[in-house]
C-alpha atoms as a PDB file:
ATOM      1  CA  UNK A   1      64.568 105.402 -53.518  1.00  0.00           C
ATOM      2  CA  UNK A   2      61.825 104.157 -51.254  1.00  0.00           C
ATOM      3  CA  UNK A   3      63.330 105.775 -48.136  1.00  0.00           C
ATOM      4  CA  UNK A   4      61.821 108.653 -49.287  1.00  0.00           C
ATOM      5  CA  UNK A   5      58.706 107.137 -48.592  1.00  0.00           C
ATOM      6  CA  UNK A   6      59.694 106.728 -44.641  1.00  0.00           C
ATOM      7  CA  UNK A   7      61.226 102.964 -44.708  1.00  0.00           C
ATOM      8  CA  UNK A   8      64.407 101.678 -43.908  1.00  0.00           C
ATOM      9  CA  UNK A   9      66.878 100.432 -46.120  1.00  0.00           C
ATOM     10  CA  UNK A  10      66.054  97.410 -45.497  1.00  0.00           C
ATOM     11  CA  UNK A  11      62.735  97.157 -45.295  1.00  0.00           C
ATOM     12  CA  UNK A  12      62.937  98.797 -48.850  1.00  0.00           C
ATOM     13  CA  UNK A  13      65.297  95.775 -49.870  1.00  0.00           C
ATOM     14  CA  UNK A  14      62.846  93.515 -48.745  1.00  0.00           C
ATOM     15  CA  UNK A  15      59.315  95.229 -50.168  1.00  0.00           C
ATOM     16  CA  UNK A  16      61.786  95.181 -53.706  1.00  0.00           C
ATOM     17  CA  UNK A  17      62.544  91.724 -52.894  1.00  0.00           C
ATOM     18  CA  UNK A  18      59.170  90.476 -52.778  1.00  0.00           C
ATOM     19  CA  UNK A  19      57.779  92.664 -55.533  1.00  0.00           C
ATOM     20  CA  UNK A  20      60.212  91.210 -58.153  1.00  0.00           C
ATOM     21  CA  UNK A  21      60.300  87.538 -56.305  1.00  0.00           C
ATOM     22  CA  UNK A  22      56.844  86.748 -55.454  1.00  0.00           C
ATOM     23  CA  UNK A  23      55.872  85.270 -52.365  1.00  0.00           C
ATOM     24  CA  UNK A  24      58.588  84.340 -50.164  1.00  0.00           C
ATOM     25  CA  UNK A  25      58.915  82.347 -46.521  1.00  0.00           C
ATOM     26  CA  UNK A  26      61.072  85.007 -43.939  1.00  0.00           C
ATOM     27  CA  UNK A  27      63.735  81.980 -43.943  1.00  0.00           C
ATOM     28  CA  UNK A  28      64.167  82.484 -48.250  1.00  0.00           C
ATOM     29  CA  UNK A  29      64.045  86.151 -47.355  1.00  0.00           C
ATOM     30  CA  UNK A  30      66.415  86.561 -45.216  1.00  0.00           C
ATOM     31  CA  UNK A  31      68.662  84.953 -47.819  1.00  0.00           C
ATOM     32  CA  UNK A  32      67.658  87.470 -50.420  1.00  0.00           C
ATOM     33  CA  UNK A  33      68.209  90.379 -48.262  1.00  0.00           C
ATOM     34  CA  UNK A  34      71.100  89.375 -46.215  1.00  0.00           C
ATOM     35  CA  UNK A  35      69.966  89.915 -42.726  1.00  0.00           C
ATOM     36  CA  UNK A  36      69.633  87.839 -39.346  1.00  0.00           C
ATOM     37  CA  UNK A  37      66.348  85.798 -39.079  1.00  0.00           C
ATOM     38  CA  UNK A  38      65.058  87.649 -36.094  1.00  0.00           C
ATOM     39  CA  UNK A  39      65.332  91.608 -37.833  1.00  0.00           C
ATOM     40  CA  UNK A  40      63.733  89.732 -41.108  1.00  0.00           C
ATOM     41  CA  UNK A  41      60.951  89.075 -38.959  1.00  0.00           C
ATOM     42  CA  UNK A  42      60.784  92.675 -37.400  1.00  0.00           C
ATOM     43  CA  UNK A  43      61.048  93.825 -40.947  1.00  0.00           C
ATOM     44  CA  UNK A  44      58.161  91.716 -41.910  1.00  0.00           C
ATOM     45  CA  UNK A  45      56.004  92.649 -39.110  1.00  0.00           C
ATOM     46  CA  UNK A  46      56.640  96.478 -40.142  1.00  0.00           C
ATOM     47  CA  UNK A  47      55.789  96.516 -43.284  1.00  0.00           C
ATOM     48  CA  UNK A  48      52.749  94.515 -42.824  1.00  0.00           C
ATOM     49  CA  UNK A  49      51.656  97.011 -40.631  1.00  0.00           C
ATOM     50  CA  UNK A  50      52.122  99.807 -42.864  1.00  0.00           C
ATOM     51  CA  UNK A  51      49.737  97.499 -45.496  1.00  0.00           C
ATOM     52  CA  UNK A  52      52.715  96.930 -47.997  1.00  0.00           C
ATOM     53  CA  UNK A  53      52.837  93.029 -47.769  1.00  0.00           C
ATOM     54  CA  UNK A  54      50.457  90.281 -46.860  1.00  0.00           C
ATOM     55  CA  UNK A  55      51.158  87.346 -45.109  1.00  0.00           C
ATOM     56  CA  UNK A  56      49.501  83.771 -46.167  1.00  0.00           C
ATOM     57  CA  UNK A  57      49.607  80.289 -44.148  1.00  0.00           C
ATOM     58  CA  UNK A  58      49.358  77.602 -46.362  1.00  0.00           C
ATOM     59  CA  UNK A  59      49.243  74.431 -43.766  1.00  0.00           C
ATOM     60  CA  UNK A  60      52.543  75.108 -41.703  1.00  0.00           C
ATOM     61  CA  UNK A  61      54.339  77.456 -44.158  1.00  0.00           C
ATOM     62  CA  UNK A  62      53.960  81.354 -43.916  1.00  0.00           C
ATOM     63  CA  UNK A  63      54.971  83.252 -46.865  1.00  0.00           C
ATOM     64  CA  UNK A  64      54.741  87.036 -47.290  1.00  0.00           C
ATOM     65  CA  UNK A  65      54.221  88.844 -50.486  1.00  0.00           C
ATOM     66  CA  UNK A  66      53.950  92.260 -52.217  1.00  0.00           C
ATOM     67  CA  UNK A  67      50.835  94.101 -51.345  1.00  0.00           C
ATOM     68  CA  UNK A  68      50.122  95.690 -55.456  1.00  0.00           C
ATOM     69  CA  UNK A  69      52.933  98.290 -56.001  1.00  0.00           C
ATOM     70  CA  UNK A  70      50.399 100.195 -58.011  1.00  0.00           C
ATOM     71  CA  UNK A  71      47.725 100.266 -54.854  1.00  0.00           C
ATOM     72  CA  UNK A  72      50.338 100.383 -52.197  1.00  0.00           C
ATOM     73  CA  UNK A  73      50.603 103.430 -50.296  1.00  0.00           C
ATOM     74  CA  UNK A  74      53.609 105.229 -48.040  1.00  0.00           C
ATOM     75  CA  UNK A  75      51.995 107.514 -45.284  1.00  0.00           C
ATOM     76  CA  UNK A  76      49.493 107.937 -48.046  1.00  0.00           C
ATOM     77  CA  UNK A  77      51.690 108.810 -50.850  1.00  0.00           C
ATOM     78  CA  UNK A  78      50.835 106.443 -54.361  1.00  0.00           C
ATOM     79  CA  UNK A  79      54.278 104.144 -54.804  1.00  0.00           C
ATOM     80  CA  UNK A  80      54.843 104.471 -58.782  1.00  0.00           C
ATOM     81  CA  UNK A  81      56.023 101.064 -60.338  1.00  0.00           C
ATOM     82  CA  UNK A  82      59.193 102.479 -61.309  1.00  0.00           C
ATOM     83  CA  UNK A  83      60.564 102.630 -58.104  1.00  0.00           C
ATOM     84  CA  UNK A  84      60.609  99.224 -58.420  1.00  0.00           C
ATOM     85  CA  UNK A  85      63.149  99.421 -60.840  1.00  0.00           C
ATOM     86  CA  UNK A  86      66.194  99.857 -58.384  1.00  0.00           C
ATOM     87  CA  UNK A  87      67.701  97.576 -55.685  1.00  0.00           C
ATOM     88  CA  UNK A  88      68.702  93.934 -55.716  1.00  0.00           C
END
């Protein structure tokens, strides 16, 4: 469902990932979604450019997290929580 906001299916699996999972290092997500380490981070990158996840360094560790569904926007359209109800 949130390809119609412009991402890919798998940056969708991973925004859903780290909505319903918290915050998450790119090594625990690319377990949860499936995919090589290096697209992961390429994913990551992506959607933290498009303002839909944060990334916090805590001493060595980097984890990445959820930006608010409810204040999250897609190419300015408002992301309603219940998209959040589908995917892994």
């Amino acid at each position: 469902m949130l390809q119609h906001f412009g991402l890919t299916e798998t940056q969708a699996k991973a925004y859903i990932s780290l909505v319903k999972r918290g915050a998450l290092t790119a090594k625990e997500l690319t377990l949860k979604i499936k995919e090589s380490r290096t697209n992961t981070y390429m994913v990551l990158d992506k959607l933290v450019d498009m303002g839909l996840i944060l990334k916090s360094q805590n001493q060595k560790v980097l984890r990445f997290y959820a930006a608010s569904p409810e204040s999250g926007s897609f190419r300015g359209l408002k992301v309603s929580p219940k998209c959040m109800k589908t995917g892994s």
